[in-house]
Protein backbone atom coordinates (compact mmCIF):
# COMPACT_ATOMS: atom_id res chain seq x y z
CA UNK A 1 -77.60 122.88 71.78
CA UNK A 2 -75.95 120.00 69.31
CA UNK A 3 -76.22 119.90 65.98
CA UNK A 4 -78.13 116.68 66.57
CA UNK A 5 -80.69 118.30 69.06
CA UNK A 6 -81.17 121.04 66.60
CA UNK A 7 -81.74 119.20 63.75
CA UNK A 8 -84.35 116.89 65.96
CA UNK A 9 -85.89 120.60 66.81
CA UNK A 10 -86.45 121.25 63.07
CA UNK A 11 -87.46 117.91 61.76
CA UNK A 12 -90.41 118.18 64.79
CA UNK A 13 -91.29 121.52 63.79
CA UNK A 14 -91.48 120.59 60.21
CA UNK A 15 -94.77 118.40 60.71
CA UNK A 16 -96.38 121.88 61.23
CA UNK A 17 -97.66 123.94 58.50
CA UNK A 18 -94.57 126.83 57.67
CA UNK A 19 -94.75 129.68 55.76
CA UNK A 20 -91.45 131.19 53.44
CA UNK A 21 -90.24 134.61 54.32
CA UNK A 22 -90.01 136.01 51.12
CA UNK A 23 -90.34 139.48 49.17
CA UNK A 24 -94.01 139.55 48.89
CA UNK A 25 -93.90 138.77 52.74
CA UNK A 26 -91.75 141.05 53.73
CA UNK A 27 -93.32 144.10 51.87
CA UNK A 28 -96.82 142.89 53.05
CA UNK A 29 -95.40 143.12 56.34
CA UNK A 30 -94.28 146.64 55.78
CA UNK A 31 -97.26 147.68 54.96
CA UNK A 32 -99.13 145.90 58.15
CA UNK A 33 -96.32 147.61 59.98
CA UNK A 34 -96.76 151.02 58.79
CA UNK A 35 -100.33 150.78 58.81
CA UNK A 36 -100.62 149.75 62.47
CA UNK A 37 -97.30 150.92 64.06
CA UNK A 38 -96.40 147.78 64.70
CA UNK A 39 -93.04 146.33 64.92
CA UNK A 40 -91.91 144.53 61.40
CA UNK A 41 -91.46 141.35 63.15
CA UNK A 42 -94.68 141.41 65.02
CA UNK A 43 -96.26 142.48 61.35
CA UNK A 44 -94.21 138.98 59.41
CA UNK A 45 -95.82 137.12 61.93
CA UNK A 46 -99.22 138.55 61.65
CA UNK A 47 -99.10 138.00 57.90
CA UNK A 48 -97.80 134.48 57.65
CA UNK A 49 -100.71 133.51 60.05
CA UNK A 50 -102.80 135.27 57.76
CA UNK A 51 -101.45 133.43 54.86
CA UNK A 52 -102.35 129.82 56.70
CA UNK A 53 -105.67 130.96 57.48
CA UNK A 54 -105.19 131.56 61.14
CA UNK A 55 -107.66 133.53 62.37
CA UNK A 56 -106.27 134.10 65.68
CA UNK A 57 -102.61 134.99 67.44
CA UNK A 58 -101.54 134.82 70.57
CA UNK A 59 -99.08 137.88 71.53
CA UNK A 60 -98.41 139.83 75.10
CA UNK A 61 -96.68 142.33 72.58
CA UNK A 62 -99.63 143.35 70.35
CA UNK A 63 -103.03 144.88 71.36
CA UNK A 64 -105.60 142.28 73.22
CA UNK A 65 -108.19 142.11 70.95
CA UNK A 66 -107.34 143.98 68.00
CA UNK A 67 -107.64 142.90 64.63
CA UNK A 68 -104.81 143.15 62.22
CA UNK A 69 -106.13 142.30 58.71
CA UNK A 70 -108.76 140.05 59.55
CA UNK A 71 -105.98 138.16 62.05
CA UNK A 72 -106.90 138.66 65.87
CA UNK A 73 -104.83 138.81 68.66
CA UNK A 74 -105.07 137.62 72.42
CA UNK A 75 -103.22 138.36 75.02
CA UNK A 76 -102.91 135.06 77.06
CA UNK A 77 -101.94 136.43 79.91
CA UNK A 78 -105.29 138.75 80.14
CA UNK A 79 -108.51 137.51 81.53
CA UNK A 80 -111.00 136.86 78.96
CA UNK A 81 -113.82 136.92 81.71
C-alpha cells in the first residue's frame, strides 16, 4: 500500500470515534487480562470499547456470550438461533 492509500485509510477511519492507547489503558487492560485469561490485546480492545460505551464486541477469539466488564461479546460466526 502507498503512502497516499494509507493516509486515505486513516483520514476514513478518523470520522469514527478512536480511543488513545495510553498508561491507564494499558494497565486496565492488564488487569481485564489477568482477570479473565485473556490475551492483552483482546483485553485493550475490550476496554477501549468499554471506554466509548460499546456495549457489545464482535470476536471469534473471545467467549460467545461472555461478559467482560459490562462489554459483551458475539461470536459472528455462531448461530444466535
Amino acid at each position: 500500500m502507498s503512502r497516499a492509500e494509507a493516509a486515505k485509510w486513516v483520514e476514513l477511519w478518523m470520522a469514527y470515534p478512536m480511543v488513545s492507547v495510553d498508561g491507564t489503558l494499558i494497565l486496565e487492560a492488564a488487569a481485564l487480562g489477568e482477570r479473565f485469561q485473556i490475551s492483552h490485546f483482546d483485553s485493550q480492545i475490550l476496554v477501549a470499547a468499554k471506554r466509548l460505551g460499546c456495549e457489545l464486541v464482535y470476536s471469534e477469539d473471545l467467549g460467545h456470550g461472555q461478559k467482560y466488564d459490562g462489554v459483551q461479546v458475539r461470536n459472528p460466526f455462531i448461530s444466535s438461533s
